[in-house]
PDB file of N, CA and C in Angstrom:
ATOM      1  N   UNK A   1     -46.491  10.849  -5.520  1.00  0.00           N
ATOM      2  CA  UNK A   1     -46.388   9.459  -5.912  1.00  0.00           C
ATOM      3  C   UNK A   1     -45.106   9.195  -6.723  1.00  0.00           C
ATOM      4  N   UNK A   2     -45.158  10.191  -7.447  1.00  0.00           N
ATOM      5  CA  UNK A   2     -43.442   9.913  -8.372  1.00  0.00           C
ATOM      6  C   UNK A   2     -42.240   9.972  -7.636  1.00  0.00           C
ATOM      7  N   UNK A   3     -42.092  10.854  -6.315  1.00  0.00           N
ATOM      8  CA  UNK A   3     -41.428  10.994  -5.598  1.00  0.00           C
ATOM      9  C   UNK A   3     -40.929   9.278  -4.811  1.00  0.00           C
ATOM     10  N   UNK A   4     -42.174   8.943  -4.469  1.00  0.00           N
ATOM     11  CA  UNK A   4     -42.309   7.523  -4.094  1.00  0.00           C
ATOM     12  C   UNK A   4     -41.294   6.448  -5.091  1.00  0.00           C
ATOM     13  N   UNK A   5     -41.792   6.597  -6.032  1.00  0.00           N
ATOM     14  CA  UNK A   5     -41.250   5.689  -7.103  1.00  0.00           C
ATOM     15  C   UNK A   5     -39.919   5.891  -7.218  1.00  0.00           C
ATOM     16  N   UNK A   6     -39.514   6.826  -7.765  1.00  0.00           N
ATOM     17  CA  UNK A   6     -37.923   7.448  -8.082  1.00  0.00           C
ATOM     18  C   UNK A   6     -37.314   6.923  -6.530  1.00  0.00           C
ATOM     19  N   UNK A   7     -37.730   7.376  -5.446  1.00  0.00           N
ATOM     20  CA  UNK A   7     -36.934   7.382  -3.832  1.00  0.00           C
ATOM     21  C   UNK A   7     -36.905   5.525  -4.576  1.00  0.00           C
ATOM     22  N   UNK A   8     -37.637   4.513  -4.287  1.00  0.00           N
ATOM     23  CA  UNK A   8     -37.817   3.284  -3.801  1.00  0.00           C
ATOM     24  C   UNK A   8     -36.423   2.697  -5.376  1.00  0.00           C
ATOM     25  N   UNK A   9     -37.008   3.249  -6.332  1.00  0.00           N
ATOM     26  CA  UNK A   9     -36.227   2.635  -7.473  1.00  0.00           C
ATOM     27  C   UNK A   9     -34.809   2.903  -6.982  1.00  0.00           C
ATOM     28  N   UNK A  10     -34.065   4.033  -6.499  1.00  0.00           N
ATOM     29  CA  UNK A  10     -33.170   4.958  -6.187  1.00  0.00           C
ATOM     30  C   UNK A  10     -32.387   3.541  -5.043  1.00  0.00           C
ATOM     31  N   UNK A  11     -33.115   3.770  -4.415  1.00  0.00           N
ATOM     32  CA  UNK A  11     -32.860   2.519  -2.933  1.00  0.00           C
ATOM     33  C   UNK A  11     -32.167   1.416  -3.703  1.00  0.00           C
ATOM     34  N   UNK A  12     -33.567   0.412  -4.207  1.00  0.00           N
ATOM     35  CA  UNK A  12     -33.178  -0.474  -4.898  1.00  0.00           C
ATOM     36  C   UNK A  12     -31.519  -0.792  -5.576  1.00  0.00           C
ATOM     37  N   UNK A  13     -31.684   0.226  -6.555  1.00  0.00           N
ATOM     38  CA  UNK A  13     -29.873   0.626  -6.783  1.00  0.00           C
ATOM     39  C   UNK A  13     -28.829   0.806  -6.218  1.00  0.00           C
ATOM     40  N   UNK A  14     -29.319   1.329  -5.175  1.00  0.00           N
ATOM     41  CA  UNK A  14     -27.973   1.026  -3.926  1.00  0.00           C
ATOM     42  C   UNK A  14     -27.887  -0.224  -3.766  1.00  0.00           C
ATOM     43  N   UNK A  15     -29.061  -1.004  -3.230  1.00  0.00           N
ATOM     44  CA  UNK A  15     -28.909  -2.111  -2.515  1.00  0.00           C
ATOM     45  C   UNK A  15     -28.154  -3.236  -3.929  1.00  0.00           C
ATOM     46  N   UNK A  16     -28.536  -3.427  -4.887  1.00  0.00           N
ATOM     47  CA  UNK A  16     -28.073  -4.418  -6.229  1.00  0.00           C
ATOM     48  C   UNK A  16     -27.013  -3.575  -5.937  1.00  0.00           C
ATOM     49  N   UNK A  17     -26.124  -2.477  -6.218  1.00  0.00           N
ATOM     50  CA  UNK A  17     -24.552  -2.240  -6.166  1.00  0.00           C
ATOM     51  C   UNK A  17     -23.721  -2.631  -4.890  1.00  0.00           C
ATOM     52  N   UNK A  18     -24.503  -2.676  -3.889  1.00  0.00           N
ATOM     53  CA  UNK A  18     -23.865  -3.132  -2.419  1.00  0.00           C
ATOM     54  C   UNK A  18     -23.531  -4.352  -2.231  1.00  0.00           C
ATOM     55  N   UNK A  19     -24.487  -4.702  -2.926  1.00  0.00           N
ATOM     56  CA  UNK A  19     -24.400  -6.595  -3.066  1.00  0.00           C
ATOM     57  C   UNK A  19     -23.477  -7.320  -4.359  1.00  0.00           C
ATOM     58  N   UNK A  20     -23.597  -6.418  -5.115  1.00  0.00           N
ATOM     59  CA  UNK A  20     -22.289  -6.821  -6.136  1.00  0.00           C
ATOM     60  C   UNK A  20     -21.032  -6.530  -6.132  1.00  0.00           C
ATOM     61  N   UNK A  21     -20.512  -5.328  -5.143  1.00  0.00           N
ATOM     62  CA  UNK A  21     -19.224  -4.883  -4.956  1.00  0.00           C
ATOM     63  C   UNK A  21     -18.544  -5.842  -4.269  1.00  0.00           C
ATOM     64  N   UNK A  22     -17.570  -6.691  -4.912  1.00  0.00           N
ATOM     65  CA  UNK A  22     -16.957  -7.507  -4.307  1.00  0.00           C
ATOM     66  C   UNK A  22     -16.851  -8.142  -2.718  1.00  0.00           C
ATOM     67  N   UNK A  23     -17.863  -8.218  -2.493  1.00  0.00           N
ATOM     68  CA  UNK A  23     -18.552  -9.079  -1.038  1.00  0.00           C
ATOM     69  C   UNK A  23     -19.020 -10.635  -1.950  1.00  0.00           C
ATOM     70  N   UNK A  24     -17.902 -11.629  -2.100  1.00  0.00           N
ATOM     71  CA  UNK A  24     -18.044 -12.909  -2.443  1.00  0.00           C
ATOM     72  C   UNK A  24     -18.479 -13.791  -1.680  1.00  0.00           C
ATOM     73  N   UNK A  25     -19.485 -14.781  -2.157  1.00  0.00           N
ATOM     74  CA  UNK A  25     -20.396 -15.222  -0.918  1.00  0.00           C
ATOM     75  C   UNK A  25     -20.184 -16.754  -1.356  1.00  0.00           C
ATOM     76  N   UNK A  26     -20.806 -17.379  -0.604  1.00  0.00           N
ATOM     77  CA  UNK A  26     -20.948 -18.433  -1.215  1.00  0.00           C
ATOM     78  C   UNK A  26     -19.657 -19.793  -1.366  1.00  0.00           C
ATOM     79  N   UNK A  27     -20.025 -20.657  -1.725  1.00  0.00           N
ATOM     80  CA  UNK A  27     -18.753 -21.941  -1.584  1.00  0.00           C
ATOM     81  C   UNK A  27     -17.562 -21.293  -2.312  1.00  0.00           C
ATOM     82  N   UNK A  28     -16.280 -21.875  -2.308  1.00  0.00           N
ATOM     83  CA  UNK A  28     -15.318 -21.776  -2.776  1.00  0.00           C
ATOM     84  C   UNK A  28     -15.762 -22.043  -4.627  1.00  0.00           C
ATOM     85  N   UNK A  29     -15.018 -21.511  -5.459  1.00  0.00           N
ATOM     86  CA  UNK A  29     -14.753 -22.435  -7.053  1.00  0.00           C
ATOM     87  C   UNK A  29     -13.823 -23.349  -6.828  1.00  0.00           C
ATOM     88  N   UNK A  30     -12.804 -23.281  -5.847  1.00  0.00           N
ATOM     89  CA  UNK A  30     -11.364 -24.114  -5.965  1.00  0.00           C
ATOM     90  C   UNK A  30     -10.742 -23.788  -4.396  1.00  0.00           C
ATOM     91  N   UNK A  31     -10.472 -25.479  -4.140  1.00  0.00           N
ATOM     92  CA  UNK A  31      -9.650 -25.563  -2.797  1.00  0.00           C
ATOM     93  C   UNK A  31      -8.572 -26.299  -3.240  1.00  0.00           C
ATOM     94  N   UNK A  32      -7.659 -25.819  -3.281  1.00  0.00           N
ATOM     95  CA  UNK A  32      -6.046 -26.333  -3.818  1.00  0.00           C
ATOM     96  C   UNK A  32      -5.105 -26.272  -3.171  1.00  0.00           C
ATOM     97  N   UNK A  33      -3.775 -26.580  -3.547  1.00  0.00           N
ATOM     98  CA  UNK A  33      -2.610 -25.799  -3.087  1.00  0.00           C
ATOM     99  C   UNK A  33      -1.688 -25.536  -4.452  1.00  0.00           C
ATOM    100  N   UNK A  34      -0.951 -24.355  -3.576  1.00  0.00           N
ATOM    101  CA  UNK A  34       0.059 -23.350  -4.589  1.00  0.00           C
ATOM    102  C   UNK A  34       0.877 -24.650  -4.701  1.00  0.00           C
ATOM    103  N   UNK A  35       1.022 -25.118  -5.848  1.00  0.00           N
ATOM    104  CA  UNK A  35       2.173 -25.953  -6.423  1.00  0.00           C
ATOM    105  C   UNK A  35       3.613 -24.732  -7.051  1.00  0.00           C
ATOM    106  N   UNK A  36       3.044 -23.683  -7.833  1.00  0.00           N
ATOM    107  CA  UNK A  36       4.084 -22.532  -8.030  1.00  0.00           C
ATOM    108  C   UNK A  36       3.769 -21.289  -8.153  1.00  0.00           C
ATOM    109  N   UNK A  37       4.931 -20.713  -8.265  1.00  0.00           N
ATOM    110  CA  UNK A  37       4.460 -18.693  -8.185  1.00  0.00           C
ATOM    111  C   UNK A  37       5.136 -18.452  -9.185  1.00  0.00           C
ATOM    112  N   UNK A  38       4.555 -17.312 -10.143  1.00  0.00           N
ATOM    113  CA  UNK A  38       5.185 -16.932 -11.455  1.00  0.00           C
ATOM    114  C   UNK A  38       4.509 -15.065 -11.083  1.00  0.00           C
ATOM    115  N   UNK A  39       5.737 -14.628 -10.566  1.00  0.00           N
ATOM    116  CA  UNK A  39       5.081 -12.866 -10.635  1.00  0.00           C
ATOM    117  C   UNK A  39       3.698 -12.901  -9.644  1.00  0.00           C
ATOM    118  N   UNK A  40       2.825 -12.053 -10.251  1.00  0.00           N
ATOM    119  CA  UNK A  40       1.836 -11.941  -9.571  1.00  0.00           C
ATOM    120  C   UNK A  40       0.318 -13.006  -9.538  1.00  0.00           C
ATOM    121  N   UNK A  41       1.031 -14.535 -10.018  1.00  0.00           N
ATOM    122  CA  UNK A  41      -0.153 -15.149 -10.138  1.00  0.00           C
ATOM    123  C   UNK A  41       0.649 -16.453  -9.689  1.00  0.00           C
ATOM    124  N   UNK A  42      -0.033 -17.378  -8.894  1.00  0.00           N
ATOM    125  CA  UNK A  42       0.269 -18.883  -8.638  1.00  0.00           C
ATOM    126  C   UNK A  42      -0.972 -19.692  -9.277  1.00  0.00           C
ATOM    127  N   UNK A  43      -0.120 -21.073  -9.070  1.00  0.00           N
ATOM    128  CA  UNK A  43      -0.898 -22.077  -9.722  1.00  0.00           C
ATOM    129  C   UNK A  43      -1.540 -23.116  -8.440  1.00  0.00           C
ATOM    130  N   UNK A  44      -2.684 -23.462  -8.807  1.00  0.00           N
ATOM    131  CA  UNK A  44      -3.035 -24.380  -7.953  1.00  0.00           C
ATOM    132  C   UNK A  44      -4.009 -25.420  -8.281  1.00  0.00           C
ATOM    133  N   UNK A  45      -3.940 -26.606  -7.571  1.00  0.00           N
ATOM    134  CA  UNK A  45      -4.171 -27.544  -7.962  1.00  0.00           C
ATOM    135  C   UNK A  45      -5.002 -28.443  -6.890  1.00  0.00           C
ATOM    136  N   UNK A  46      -6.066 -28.646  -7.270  1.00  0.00           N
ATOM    137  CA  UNK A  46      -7.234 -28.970  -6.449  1.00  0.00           C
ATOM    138  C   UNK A  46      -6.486 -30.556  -6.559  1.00  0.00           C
ATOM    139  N   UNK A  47      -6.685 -31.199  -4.932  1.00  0.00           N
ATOM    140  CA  UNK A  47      -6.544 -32.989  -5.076  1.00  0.00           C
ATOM    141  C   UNK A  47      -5.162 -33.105  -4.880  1.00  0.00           C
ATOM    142  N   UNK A  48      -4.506 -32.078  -4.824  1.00  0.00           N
ATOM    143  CA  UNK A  48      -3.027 -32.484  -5.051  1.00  0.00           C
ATOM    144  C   UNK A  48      -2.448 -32.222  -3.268  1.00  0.00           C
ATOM    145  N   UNK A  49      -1.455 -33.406  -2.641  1.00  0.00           N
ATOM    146  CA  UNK A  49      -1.224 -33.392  -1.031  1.00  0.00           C
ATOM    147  C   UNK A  49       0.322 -32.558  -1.270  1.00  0.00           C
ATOM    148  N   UNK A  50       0.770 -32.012  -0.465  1.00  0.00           N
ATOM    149  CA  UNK A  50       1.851 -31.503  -0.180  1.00  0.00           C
ATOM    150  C   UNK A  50       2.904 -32.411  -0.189  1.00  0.00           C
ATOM    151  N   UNK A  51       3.351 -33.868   0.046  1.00  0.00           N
ATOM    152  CA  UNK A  51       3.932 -34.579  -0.578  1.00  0.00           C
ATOM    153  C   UNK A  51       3.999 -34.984  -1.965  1.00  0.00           C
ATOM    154  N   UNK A  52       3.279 -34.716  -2.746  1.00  0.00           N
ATOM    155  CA  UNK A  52       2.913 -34.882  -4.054  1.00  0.00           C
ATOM    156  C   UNK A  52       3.974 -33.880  -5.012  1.00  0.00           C
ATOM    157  N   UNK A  53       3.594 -32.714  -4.185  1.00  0.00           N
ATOM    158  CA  UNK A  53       4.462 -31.267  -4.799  1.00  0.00           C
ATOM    159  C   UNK A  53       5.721 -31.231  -4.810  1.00  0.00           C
ATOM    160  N   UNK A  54       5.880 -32.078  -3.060  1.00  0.00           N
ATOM    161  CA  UNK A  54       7.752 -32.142  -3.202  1.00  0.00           C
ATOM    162  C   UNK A  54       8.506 -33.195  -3.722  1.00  0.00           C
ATOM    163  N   UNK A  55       7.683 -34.548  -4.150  1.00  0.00           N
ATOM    164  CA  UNK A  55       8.530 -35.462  -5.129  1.00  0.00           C
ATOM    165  C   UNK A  55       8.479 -35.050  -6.074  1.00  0.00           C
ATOM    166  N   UNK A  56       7.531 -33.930  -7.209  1.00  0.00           N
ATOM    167  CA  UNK A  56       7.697 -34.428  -8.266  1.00  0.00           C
ATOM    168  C   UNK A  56       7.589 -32.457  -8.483  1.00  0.00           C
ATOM    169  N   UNK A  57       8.315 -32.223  -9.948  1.00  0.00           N
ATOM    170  CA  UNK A  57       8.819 -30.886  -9.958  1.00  0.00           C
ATOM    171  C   UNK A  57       7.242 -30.345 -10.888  1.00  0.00           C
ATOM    172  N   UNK A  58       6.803 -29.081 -11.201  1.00  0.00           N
ATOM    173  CA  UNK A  58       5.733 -28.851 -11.653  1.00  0.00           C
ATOM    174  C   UNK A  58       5.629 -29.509 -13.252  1.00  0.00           C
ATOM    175  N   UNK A  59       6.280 -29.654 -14.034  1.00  0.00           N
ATOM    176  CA  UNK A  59       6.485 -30.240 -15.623  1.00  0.00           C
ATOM    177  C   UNK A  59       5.641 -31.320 -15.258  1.00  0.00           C
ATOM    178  N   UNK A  60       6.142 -32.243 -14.250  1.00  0.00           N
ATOM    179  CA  UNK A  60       5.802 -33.564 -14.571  1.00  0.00           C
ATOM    180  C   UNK A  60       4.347 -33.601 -14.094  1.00  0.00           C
ATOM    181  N   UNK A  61       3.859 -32.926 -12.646  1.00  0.00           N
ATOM    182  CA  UNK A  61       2.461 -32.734 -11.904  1.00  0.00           C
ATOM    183  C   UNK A  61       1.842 -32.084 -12.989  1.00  0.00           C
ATOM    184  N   UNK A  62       2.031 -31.360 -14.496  1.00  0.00           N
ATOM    185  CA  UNK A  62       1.119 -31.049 -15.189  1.00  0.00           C
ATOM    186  C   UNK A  62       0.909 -31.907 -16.638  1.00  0.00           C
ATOM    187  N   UNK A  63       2.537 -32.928 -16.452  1.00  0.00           N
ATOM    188  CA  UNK A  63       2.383 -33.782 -17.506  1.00  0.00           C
ATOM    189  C   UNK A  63       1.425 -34.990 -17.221  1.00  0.00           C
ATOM    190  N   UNK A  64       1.589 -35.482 -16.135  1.00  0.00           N
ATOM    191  CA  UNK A  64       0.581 -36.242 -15.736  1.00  0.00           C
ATOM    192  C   UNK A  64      -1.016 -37.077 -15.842  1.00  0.00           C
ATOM    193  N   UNK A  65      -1.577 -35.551 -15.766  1.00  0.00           N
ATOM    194  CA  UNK A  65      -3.045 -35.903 -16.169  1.00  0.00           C
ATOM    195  C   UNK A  65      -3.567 -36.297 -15.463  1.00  0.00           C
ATOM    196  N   UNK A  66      -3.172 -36.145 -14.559  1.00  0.00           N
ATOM    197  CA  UNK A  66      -3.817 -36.976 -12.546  1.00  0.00           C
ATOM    198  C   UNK A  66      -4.807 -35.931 -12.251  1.00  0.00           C
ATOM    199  N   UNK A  67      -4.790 -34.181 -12.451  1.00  0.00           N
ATOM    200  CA  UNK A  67      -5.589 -33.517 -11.799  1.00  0.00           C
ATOM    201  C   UNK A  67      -6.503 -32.700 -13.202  1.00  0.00           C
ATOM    202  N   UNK A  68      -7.612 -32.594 -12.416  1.00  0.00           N
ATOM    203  CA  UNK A  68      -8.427 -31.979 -13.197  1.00  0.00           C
ATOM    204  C   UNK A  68      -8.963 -30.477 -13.094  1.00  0.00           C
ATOM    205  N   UNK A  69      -8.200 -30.168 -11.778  1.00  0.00           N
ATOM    206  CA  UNK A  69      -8.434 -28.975 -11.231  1.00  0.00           C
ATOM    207  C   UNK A  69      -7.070 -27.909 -11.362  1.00  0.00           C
ATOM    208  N   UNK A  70      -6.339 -27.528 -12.188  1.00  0.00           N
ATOM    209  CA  UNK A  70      -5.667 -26.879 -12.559  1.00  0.00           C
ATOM    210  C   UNK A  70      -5.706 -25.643 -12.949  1.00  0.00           C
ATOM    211  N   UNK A  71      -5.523 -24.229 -12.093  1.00  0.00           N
ATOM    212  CA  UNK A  71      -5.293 -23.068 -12.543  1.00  0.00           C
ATOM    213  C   UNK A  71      -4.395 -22.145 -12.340  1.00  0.00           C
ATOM    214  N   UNK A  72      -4.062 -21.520 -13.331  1.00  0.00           N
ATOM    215  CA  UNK A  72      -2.803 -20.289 -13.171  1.00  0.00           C
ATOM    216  C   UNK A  72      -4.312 -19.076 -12.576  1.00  0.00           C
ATOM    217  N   UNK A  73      -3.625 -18.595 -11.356  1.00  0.00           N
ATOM    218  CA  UNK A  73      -4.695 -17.308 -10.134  1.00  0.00           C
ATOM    219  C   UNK A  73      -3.895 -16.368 -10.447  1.00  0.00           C
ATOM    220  N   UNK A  74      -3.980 -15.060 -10.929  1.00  0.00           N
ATOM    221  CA  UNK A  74      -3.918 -14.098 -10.946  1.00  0.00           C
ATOM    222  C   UNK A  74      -4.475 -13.480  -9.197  1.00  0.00           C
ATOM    223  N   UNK A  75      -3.411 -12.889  -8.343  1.00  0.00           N
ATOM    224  CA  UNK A  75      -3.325 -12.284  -7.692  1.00  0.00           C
ATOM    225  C   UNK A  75      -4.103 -11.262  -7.202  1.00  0.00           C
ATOM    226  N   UNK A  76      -4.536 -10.259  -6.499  1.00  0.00           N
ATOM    227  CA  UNK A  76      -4.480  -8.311  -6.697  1.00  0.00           C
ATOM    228  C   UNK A  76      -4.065  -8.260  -4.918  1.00  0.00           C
ATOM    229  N   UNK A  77      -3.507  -7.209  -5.435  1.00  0.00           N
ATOM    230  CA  UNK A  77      -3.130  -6.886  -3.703  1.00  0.00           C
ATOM    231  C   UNK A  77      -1.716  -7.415  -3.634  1.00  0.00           C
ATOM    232  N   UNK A  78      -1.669  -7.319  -2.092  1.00  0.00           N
ATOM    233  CA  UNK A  78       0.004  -7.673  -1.596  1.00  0.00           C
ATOM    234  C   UNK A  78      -0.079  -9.020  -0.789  1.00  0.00           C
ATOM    235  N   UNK A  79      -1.215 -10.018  -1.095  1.00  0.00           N
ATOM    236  CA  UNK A  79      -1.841 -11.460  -1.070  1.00  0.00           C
ATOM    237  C   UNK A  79      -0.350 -12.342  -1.079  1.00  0.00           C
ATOM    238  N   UNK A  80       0.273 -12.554  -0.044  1.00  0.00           N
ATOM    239  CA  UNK A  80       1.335 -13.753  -0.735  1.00  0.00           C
ATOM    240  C   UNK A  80       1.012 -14.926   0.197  1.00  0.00           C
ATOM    241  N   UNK A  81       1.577 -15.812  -0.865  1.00  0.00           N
ATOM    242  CA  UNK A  81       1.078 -17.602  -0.461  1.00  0.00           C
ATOM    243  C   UNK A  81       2.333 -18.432  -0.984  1.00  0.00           C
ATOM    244  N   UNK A  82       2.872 -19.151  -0.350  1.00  0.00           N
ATOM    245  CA  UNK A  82       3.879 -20.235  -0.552  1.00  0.00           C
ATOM    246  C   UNK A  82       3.757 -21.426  -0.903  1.00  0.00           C
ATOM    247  N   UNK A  83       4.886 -21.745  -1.933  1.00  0.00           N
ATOM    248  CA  UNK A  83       4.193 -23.309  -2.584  1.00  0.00           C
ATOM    249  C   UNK A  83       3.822 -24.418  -1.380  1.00  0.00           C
ATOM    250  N   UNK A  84       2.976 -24.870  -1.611  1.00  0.00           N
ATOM    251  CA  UNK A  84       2.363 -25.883  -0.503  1.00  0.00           C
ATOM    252  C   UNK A  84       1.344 -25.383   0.436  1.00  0.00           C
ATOM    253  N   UNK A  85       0.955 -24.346   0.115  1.00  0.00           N
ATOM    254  CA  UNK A  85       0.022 -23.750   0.511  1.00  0.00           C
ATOM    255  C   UNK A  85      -1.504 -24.533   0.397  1.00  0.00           C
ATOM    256  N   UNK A  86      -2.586 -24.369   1.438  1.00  0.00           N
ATOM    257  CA  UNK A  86      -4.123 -24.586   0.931  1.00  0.00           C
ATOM    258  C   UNK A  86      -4.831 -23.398   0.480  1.00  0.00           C
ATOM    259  N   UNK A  87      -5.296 -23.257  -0.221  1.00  0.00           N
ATOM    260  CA  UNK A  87      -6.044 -22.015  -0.007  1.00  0.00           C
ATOM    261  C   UNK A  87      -7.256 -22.392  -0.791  1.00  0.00           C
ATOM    262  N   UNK A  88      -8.104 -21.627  -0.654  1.00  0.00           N
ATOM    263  CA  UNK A  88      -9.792 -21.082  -0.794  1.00  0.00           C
ATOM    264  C   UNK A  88      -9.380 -20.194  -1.779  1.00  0.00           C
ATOM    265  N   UNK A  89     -10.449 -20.505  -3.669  1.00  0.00           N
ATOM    266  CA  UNK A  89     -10.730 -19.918  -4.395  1.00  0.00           C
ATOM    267  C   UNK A  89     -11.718 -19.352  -4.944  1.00  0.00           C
ATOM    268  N   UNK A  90     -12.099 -18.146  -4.653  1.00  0.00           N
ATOM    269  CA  UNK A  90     -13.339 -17.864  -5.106  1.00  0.00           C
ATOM    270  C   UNK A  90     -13.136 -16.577  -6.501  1.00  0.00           C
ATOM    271  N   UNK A  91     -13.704 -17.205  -8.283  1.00  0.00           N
ATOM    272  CA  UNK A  91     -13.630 -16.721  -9.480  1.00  0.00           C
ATOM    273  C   UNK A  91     -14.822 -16.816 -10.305  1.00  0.00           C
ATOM    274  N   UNK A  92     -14.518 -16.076 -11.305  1.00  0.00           N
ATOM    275  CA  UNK A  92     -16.025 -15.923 -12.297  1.00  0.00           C
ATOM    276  C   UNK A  92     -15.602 -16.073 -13.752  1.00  0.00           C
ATOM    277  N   UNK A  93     -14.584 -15.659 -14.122  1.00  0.00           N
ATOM    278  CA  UNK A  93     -14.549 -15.994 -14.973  1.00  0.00           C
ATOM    279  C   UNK A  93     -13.252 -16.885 -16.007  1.00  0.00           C
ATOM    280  N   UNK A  94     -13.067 -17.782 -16.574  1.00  0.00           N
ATOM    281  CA  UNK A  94     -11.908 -18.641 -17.017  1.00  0.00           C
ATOM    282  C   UNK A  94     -11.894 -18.738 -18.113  1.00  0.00           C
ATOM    283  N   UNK A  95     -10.365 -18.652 -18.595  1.00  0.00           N
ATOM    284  CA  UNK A  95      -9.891 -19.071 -19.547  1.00  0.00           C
ATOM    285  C   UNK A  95      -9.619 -20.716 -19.651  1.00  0.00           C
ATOM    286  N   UNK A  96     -10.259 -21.082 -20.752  1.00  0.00           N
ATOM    287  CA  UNK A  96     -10.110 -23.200 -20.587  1.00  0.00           C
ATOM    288  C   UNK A  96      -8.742 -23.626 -21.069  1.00  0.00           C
ATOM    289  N   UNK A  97      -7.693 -23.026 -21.191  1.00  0.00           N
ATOM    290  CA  UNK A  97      -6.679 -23.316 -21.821  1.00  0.00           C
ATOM    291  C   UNK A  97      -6.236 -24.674 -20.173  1.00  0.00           C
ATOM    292  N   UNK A  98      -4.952 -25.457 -20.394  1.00  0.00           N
ATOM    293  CA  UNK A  98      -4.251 -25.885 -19.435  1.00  0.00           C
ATOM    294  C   UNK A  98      -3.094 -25.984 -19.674  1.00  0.00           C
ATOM    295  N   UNK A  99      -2.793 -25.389 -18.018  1.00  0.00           N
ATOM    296  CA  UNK A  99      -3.926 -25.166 -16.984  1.00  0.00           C
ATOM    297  C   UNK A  99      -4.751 -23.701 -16.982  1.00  0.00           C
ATOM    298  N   UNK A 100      -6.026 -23.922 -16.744  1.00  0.00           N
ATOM    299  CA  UNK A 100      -6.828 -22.772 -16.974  1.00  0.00           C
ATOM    300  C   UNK A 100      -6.529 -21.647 -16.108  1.00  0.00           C
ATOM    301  N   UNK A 101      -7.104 -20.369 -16.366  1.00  0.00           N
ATOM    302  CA  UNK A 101      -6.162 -19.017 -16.081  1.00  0.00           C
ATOM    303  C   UNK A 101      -7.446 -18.361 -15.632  1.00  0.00           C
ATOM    304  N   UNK A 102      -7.762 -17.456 -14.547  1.00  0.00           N
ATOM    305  CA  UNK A 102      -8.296 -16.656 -14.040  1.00  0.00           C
ATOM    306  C   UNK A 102      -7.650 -15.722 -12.944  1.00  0.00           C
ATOM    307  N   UNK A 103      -8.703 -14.488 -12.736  1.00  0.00           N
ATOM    308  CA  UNK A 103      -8.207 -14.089 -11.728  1.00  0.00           C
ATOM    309  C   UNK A 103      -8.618 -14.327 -10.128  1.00  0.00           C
ATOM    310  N   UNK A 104      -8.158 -14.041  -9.080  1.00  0.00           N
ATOM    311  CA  UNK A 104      -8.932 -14.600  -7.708  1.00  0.00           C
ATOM    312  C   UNK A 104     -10.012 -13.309  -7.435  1.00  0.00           C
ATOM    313  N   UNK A 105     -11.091 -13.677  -7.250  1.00  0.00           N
ATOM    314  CA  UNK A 105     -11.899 -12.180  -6.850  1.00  0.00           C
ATOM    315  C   UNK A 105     -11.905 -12.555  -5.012  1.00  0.00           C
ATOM    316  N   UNK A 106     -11.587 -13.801  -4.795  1.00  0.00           N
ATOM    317  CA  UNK A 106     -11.493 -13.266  -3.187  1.00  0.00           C
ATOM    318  C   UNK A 106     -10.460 -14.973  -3.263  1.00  0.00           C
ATOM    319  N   UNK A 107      -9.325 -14.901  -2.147  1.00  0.00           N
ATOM    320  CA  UNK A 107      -8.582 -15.924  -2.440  1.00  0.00           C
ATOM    321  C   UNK A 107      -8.119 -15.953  -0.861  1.00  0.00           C
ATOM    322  N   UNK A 108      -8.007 -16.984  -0.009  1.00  0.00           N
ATOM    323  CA  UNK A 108      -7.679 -17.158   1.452  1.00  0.00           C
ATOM    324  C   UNK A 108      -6.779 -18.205   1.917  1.00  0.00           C
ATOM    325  N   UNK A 109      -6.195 -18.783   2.940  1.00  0.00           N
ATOM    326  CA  UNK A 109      -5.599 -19.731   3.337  1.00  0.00           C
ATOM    327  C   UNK A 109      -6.307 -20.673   4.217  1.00  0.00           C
ATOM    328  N   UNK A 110      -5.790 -21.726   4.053  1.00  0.00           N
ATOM    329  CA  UNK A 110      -6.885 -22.691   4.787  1.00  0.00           C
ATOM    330  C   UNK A 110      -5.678 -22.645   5.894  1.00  0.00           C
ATOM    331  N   UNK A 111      -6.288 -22.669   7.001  1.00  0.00           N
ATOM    332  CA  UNK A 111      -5.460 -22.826   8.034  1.00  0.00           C
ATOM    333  C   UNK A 111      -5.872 -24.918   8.206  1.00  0.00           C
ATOM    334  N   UNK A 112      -4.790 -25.068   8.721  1.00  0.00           N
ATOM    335  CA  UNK A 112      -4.243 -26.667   8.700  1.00  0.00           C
ATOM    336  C   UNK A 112      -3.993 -26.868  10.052  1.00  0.00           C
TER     337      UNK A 112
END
């Protein structure tokens, strides 16, 4: 019977680590585009059109106060994305500063 228990508990633990190892599920946190790239992290900005980005330089799109969806993405990998980009954000945890700062735990391109 203990054998039973230990095997099933044992299982269990696999299965909760399989499911937490970065297999991100679920809706996006943030659909934006790269307004800029600084090193290994861009900024993006939910609401904002690709004409938007090229009249006006990033100072002013953050002086503004037009968007509410503002974050500096921390990167991992060899992930590159160009300003004017869409992409799919999926994160857990943020810094509230602005614009707010996280890293991407899974980050994609919207094809257009």
């Amino acid at each position: 019977m203990r054998k039973a228990i230990s095997l099933s508990l044992f299982i269990l633990g696999i299965v909760i680590l399989i499911s937490c190892s970065g297999n991100v599920r679920g809706e996006p946190n943030l659909i934006g585009r790269v307004v800029d790239k600084e090193g290994s992290r861009i900024l993006v900005i939910g609401g904002i059109t690709r004409e938007e980005i090229v009249e006006q330089n990033v100072k002013d799109i953050l002086d503004s106060d037009k968007y509410r969806e503002v974050y500096w993405i921390r990167v991992k990998g060899f992930k590159s994305f160009d300003v004017g980009d869409q992409v799919r954000v999926w994160f857990s945890v943020v810094d509230d500063s602005y614009p707010a700062q996280t890293a991407a735990e899974k980050i994609e391109n919207v094809k257009e």
